[in-house]
N, C-alpha and C. Protein backbone atom coordinates (compact mmCIF):
# COMPACT_ATOMS: atom_id res chain seq x y z
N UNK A 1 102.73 107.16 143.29
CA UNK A 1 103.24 107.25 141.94
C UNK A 1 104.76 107.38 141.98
N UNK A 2 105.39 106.34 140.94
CA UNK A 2 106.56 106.06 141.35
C UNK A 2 107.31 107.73 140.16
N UNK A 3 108.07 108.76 140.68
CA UNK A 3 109.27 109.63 139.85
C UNK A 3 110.43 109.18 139.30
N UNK A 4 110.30 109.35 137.91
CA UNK A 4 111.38 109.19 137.39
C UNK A 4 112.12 110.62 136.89
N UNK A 5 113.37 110.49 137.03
CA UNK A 5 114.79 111.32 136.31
C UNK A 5 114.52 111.67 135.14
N UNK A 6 114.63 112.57 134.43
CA UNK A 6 114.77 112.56 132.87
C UNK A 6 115.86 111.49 132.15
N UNK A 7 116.96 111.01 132.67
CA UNK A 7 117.99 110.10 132.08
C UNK A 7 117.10 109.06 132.03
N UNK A 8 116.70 108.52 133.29
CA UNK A 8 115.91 107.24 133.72
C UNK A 8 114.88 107.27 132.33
N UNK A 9 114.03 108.44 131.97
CA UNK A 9 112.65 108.44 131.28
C UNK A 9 113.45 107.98 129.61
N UNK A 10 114.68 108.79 129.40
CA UNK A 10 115.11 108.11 128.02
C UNK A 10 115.35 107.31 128.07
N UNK A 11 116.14 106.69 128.68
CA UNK A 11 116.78 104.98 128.89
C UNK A 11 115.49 104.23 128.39
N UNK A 12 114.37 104.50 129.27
CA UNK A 12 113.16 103.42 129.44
C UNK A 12 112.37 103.72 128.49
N UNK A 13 112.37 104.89 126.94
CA UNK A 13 112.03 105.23 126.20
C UNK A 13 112.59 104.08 125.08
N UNK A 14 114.07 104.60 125.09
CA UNK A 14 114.79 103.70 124.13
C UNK A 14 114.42 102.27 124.32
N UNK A 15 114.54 101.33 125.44
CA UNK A 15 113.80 99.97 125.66
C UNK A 15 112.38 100.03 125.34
N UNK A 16 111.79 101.05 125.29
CA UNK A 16 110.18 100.65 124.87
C UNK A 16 110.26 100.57 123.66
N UNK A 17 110.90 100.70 122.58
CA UNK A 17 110.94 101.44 121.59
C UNK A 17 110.54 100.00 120.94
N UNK A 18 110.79 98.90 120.74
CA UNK A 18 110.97 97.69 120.40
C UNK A 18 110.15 96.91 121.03
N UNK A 19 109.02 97.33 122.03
CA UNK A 19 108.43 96.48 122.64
C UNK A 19 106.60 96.82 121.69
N UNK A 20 106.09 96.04 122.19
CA UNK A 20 104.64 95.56 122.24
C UNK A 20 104.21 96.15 122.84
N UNK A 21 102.45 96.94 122.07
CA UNK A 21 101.65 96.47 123.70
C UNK A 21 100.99 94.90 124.18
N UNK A 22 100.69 95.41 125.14
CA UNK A 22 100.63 94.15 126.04
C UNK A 22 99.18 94.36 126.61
N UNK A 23 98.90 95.37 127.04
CA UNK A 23 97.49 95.33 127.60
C UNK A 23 96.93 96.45 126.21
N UNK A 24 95.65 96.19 125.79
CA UNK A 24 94.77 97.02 125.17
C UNK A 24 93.68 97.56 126.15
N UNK A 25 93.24 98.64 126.28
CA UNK A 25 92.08 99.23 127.00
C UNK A 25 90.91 100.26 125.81
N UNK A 26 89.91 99.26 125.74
CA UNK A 26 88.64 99.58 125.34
C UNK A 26 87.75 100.57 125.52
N UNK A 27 86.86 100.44 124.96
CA UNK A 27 86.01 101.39 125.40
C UNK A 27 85.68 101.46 126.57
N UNK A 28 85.33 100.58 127.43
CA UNK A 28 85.10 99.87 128.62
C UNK A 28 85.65 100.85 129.57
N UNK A 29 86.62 100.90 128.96
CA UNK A 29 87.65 102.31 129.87
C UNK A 29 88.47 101.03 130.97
N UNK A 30 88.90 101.92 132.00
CA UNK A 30 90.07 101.41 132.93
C UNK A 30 89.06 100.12 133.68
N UNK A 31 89.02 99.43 133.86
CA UNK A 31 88.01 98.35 134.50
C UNK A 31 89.53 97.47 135.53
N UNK A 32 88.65 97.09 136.33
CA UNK A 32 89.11 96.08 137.38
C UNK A 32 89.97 95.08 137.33
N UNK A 33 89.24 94.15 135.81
CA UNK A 33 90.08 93.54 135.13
C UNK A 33 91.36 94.13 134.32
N UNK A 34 91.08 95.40 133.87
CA UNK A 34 92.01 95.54 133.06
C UNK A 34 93.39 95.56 133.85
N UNK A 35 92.94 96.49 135.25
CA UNK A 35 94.26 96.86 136.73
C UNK A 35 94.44 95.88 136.46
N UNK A 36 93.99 94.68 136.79
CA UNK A 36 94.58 93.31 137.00
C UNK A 36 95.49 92.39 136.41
N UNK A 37 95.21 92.65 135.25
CA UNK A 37 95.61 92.47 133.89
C UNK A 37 97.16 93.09 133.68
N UNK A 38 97.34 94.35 134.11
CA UNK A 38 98.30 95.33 133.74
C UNK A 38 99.15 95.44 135.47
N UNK A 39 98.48 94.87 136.39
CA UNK A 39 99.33 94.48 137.38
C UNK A 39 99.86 93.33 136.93
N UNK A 40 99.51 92.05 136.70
CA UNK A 40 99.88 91.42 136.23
C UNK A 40 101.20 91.30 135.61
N UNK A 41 101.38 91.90 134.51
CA UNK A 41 102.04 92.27 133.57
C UNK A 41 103.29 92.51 134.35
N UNK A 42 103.02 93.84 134.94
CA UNK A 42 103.93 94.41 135.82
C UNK A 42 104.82 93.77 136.80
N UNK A 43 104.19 92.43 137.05
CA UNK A 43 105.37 91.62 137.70
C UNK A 43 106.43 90.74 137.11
N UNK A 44 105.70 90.84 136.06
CA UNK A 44 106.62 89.73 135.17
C UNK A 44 107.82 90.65 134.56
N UNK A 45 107.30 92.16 134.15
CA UNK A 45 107.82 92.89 133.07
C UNK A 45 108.09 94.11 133.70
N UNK A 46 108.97 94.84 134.07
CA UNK A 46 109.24 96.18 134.53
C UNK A 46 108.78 97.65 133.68
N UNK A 47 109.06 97.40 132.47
CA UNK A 47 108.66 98.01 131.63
C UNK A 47 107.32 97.32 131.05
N UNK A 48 106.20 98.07 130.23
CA UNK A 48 105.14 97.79 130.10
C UNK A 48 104.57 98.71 128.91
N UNK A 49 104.08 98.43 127.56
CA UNK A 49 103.32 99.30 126.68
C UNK A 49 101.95 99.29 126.65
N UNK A 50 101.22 99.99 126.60
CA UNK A 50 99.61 100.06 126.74
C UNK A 50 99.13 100.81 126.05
N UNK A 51 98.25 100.20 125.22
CA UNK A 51 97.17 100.83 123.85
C UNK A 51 96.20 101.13 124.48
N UNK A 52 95.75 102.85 124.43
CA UNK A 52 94.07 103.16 124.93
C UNK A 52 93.94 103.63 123.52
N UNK A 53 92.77 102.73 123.63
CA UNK A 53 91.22 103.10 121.88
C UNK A 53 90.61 103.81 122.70
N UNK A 54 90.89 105.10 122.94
CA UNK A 54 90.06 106.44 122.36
C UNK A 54 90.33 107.49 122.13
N UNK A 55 89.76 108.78 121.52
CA UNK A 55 89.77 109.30 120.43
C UNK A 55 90.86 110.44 121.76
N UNK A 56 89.72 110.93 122.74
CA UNK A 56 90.55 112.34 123.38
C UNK A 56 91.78 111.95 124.15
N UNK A 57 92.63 113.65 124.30
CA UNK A 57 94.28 113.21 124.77
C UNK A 57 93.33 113.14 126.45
N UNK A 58 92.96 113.81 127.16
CA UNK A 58 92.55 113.97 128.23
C UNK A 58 91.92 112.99 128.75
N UNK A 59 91.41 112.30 127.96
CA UNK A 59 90.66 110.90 128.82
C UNK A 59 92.08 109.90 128.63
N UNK A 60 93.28 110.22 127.71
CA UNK A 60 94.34 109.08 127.80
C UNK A 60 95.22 109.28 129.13
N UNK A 61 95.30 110.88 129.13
CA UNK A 61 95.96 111.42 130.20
C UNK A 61 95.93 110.80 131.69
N UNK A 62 94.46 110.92 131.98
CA UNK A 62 93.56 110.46 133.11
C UNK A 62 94.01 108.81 133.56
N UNK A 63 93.86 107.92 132.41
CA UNK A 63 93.91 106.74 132.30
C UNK A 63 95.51 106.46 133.08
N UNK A 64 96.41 107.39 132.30
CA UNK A 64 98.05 106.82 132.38
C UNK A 64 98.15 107.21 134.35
N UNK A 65 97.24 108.63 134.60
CA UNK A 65 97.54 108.75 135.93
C UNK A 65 96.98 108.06 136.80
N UNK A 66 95.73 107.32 136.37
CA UNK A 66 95.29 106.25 137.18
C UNK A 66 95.82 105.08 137.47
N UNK A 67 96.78 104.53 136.44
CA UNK A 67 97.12 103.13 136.14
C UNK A 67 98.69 103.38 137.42
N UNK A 68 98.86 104.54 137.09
CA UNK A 68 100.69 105.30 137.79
C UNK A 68 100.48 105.22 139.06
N UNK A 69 99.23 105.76 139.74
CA UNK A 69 98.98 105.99 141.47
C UNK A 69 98.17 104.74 141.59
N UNK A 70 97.11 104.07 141.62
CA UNK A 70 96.53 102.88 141.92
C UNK A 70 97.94 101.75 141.41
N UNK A 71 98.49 101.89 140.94
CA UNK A 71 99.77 100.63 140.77
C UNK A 71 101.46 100.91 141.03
N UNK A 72 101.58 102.37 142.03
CA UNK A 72 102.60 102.75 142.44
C UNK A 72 103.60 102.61 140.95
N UNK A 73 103.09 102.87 139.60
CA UNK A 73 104.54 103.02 138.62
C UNK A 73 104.42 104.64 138.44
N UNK A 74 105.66 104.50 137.43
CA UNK A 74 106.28 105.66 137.06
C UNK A 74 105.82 105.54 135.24
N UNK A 75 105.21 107.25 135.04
CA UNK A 75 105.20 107.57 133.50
C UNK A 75 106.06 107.61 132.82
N UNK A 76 106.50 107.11 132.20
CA UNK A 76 107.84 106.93 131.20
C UNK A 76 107.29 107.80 129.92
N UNK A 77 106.04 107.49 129.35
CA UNK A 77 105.91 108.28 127.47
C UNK A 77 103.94 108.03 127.54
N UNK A 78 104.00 109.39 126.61
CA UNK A 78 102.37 109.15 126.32
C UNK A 78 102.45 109.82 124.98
N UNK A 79 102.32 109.02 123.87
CA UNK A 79 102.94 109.12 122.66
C UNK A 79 101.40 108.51 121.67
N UNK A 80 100.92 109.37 120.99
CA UNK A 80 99.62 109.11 120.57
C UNK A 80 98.57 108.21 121.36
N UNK A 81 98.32 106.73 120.95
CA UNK A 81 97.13 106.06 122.23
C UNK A 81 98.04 104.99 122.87
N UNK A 82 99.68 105.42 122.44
CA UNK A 82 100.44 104.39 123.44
C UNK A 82 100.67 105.06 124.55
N UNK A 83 100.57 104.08 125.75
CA UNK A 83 101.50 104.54 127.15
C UNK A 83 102.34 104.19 127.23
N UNK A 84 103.38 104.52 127.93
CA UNK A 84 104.47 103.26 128.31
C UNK A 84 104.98 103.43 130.02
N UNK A 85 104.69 102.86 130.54
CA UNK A 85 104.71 102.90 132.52
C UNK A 85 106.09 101.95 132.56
N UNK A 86 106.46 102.20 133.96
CA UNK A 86 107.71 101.34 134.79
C UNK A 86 107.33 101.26 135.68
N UNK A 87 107.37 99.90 136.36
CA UNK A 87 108.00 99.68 137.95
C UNK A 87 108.57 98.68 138.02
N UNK A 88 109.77 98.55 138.87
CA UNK A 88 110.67 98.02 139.07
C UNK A 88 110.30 96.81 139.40
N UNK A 89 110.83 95.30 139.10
CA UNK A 89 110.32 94.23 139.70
C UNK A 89 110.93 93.98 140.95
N UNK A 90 109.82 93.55 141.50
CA UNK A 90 109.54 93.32 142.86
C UNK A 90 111.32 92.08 143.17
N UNK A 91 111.46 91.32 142.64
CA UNK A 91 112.35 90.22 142.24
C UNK A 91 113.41 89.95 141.70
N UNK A 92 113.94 90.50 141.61
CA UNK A 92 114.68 90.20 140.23
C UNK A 92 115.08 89.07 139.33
N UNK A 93 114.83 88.66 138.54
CA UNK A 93 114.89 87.54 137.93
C UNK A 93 116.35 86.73 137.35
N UNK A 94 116.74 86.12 138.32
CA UNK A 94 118.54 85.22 138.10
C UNK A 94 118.39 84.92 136.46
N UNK A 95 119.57 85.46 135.68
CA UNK A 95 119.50 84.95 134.39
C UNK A 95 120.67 83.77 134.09
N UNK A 96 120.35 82.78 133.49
CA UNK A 96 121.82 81.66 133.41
C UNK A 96 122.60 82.24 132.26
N UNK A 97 123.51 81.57 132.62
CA UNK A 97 125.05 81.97 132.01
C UNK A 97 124.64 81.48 130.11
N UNK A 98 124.99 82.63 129.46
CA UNK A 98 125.01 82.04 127.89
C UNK A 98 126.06 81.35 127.69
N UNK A 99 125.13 80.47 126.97
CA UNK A 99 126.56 79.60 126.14
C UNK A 99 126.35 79.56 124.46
N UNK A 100 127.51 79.93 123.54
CA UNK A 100 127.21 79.90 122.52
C UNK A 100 126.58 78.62 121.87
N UNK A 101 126.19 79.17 120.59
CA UNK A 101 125.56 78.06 119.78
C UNK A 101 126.72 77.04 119.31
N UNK A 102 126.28 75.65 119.52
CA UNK A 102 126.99 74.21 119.38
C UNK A 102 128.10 74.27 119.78
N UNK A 103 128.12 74.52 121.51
CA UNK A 103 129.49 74.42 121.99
C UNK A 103 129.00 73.48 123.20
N UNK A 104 129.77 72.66 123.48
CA UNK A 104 129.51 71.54 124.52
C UNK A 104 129.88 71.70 125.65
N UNK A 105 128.97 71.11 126.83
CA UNK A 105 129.38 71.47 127.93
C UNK A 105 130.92 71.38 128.55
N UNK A 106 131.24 71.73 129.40
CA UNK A 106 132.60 71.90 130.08
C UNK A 106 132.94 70.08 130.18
N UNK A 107 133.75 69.80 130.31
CA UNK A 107 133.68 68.71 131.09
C UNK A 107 134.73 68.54 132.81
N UNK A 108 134.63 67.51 133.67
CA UNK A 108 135.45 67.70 134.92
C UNK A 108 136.07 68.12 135.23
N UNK A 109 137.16 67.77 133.70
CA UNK A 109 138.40 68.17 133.91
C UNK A 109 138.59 69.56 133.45
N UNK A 110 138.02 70.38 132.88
CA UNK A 110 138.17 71.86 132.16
C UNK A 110 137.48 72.61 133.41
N UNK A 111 136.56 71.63 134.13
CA UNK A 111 136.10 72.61 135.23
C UNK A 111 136.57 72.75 136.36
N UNK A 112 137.62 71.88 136.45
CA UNK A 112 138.46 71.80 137.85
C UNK A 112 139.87 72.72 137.10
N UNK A 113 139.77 73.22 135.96
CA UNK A 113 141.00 73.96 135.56
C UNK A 113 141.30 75.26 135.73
N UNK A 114 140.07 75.84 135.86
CA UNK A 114 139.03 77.05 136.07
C UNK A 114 139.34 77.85 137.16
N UNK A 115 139.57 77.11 138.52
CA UNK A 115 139.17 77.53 139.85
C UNK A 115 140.82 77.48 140.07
């Protein structure tokens, strides 16, 4: 189970704040598929929100510490039947350079002006 900082846990609070869940967990409870599902997730997405449908805090409790040690993340929030977990991607994902809206590419000569 991955520890987080208290700074680290707000930071990753404030970014959840605006997110989705992404995995729902049923009655069914924690299933094989669902790990899979929410590993899944986890590679694409560092941060992660998760809806458990049911009623007690103690069976949500259980759930968030299962999902934390069987998938090496960190508890970030357990905030009515939302979770919200971290782990770091494995990858990091190269982002390209923005370019504003309706502006045209460089051309040769602006790019040999540059360097």
């Amino acid at each position: 189970m991955l520890s987080l900082s208290v700074s680290q846990r707000l930071e990753f609070k404030a970014r959840a704040h605006a997110l989705k869940p992404v995995v729902i967990i049923g009655n069914a409870g924690l299933t094989p598929a669902v790990l899979d599902e929410i590993e899944h997730s986890l590679k694409s997405h560092d941060l992660l929100k998760i809806k458990v449908m049911h009623d007690e805090r103690e069976v949500r409790e259980t759930v968030l510490q299962e999902i934390c040690t069987l998938l090496k993340a960190g508890a970030v929030q357990h905030i009515g039947k939302t979770l919200v977990v971290y782990r770091p991607l494995e990858t990091p994902i190269a982002k390209a350079p923005k370019r504003r809206k309706n502006q045209k590419p460089l051309t040769k000569k602006q790019l040999a002006g540059r360097s």
